[in-house]
Protein backbone atom coordinates (compact mmCIF):
# COMPACT_ATOMS: atom_id res chain seq x y z
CA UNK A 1 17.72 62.90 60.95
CA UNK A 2 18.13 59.15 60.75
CA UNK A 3 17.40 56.65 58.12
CA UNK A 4 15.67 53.64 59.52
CA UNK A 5 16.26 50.43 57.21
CA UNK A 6 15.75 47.02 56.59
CA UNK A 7 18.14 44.81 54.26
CA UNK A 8 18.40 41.60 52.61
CA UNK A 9 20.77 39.63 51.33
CA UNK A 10 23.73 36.99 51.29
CA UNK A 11 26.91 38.01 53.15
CA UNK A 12 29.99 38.31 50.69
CA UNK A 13 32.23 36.75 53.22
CA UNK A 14 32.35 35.07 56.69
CA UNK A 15 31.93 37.88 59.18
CA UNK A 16 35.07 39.78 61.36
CA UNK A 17 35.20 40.29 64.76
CA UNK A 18 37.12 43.14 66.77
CA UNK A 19 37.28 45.18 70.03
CA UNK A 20 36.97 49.05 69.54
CA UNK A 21 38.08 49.77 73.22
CA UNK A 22 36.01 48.18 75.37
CA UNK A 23 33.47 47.66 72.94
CA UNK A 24 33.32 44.46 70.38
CA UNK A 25 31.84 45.10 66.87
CA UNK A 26 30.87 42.21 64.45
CA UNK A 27 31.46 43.53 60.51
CA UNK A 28 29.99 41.78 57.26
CA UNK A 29 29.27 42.63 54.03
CA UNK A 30 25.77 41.98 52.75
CA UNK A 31 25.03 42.12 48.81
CA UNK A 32 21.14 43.14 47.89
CA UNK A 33 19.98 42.83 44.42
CA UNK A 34 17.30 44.48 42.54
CA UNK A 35 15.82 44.40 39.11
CA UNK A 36 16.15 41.28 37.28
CA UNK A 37 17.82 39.79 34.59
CA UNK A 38 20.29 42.21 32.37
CA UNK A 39 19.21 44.55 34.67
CA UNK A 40 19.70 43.76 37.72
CA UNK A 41 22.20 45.38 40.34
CA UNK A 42 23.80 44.67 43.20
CA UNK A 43 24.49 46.85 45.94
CA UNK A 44 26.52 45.93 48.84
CA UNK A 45 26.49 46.84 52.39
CA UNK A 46 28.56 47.38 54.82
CA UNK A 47 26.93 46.40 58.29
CA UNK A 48 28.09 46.78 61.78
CA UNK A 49 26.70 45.18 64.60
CA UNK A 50 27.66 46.09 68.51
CA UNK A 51 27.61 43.70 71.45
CA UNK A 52 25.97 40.82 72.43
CA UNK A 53 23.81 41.34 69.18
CA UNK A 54 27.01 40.83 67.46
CA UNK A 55 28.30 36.94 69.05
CA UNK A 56 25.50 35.36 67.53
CA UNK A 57 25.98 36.89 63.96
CA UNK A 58 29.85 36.16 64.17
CA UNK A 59 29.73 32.50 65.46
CA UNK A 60 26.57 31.24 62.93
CA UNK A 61 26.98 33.88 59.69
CA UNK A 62 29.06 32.65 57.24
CA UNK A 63 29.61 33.61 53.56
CA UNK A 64 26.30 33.17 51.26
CA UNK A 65 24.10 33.13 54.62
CA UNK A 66 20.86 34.91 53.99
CA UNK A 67 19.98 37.91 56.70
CA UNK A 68 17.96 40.23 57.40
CA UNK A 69 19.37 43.72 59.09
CA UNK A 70 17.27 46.30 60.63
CA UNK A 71 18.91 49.10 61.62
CA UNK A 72 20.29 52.92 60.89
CA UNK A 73 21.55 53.84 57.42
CA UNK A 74 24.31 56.02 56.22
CA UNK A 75 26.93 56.61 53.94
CA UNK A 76 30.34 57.24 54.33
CA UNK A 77 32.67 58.77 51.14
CA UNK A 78 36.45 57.61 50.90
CA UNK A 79 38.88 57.97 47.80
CA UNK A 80 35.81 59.40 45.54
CA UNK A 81 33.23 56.22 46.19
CA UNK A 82 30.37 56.04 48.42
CA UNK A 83 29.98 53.60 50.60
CA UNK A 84 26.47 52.40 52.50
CA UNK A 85 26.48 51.36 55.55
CA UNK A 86 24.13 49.92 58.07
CA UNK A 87 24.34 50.01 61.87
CA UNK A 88 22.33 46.82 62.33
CA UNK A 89 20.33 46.84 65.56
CA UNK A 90 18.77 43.59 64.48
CA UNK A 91 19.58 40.74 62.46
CA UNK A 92 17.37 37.70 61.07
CA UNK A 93 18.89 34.89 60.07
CA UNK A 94 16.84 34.44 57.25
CA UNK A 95 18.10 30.61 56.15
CA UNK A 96 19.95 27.94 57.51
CA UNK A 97 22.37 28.80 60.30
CA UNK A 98 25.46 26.79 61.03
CA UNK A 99 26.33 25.70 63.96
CA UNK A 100 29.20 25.86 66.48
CA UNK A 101 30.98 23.26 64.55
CA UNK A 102 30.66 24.38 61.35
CA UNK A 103 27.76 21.98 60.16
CA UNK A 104 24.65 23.51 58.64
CA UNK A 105 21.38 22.62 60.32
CA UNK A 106 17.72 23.98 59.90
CA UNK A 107 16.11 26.74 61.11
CA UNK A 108 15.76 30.77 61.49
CA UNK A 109 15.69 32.95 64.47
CA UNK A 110 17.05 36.36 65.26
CA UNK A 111 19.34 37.96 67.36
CA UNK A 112 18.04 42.01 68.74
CA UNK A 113 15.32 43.40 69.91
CA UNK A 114 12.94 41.03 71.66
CA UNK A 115 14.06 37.44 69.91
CA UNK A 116 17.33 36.56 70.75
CA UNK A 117 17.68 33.14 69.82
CA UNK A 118 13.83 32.08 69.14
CA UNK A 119 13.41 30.22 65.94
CA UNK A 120 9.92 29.58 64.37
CA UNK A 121 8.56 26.12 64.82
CA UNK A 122 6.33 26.23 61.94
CA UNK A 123 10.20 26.78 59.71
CA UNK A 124 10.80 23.75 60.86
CA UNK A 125 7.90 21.74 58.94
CA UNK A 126 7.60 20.87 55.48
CA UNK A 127 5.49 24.04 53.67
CA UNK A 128 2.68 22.30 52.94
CA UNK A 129 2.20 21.89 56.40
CA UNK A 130 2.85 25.66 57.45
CA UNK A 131 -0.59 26.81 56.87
CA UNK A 132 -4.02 24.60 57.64
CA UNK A 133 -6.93 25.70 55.72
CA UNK A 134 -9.08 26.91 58.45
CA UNK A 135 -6.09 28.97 59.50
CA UNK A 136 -6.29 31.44 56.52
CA UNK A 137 -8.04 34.48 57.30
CA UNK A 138 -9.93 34.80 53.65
């Protein structure tokens, strides 16, 4: 049985890239919080994303980006811990993304599933301009 899952959170570093055979596999650490204050925890984890899904992630992700990563969930034990891992089938980049040179710019978009590389034109507009009155459904 698979675990179907959705996480969010701030990568703890920029991401790594590598070939597995013929295969190339994009690797970053994402820390999710929950509770607040004193309370509060953080869990990280460890996502892996395959292919062409992955090039986007590894040339715009960098540490403290904000993402989104849908995929299957598992965990792994080593040395005594338990580790969770995600195979991320597809990732939103939830705030600014930076771009090939390094500079941050605005926008969101994804990369997976059906919207590779679309951003939302309504992200880039001021909030109070999102949403028109008339547009609300209630």
């Amino acid at each position: 049985m698979s675990i179907h899952a959705t996480v969010i959170g701030r990568l703890g570093r920029d991401p790594e890239v590598r070939q597995v055979g013929q295969h190339t596999v994009c690797n970053f650490n994402v820390a999710t919080n929950y509770g607040w204050g004193e309370k509060q925890t953080t869990t990280w984890v460890r996502v892996a994303v395959w292919g062409k899904t992955g090039e986007p992630c590894a040339r715009f992700l960098r540490k403290g980006s904000e993402v989104g990563v849908s995929g299957v969930l598992h965990t792994r034990e080593h040395d005594g811990k338990t580790y969770v891992e995600l195979d991320g089938k597809h990732v939103d980049f939830i705030g600014p993304k930076a771009s090939a040179s390094g500079d941050r710019d605005a926008g969101g978009g994804g990369y997976g599933g059906g919207n590779r590389g679309r951003t939302n034109p309504a992200e880039s507009r001021p909030p109070d301009e999102r949403f028109a009155d008339d547009s609300i459904p209630f």
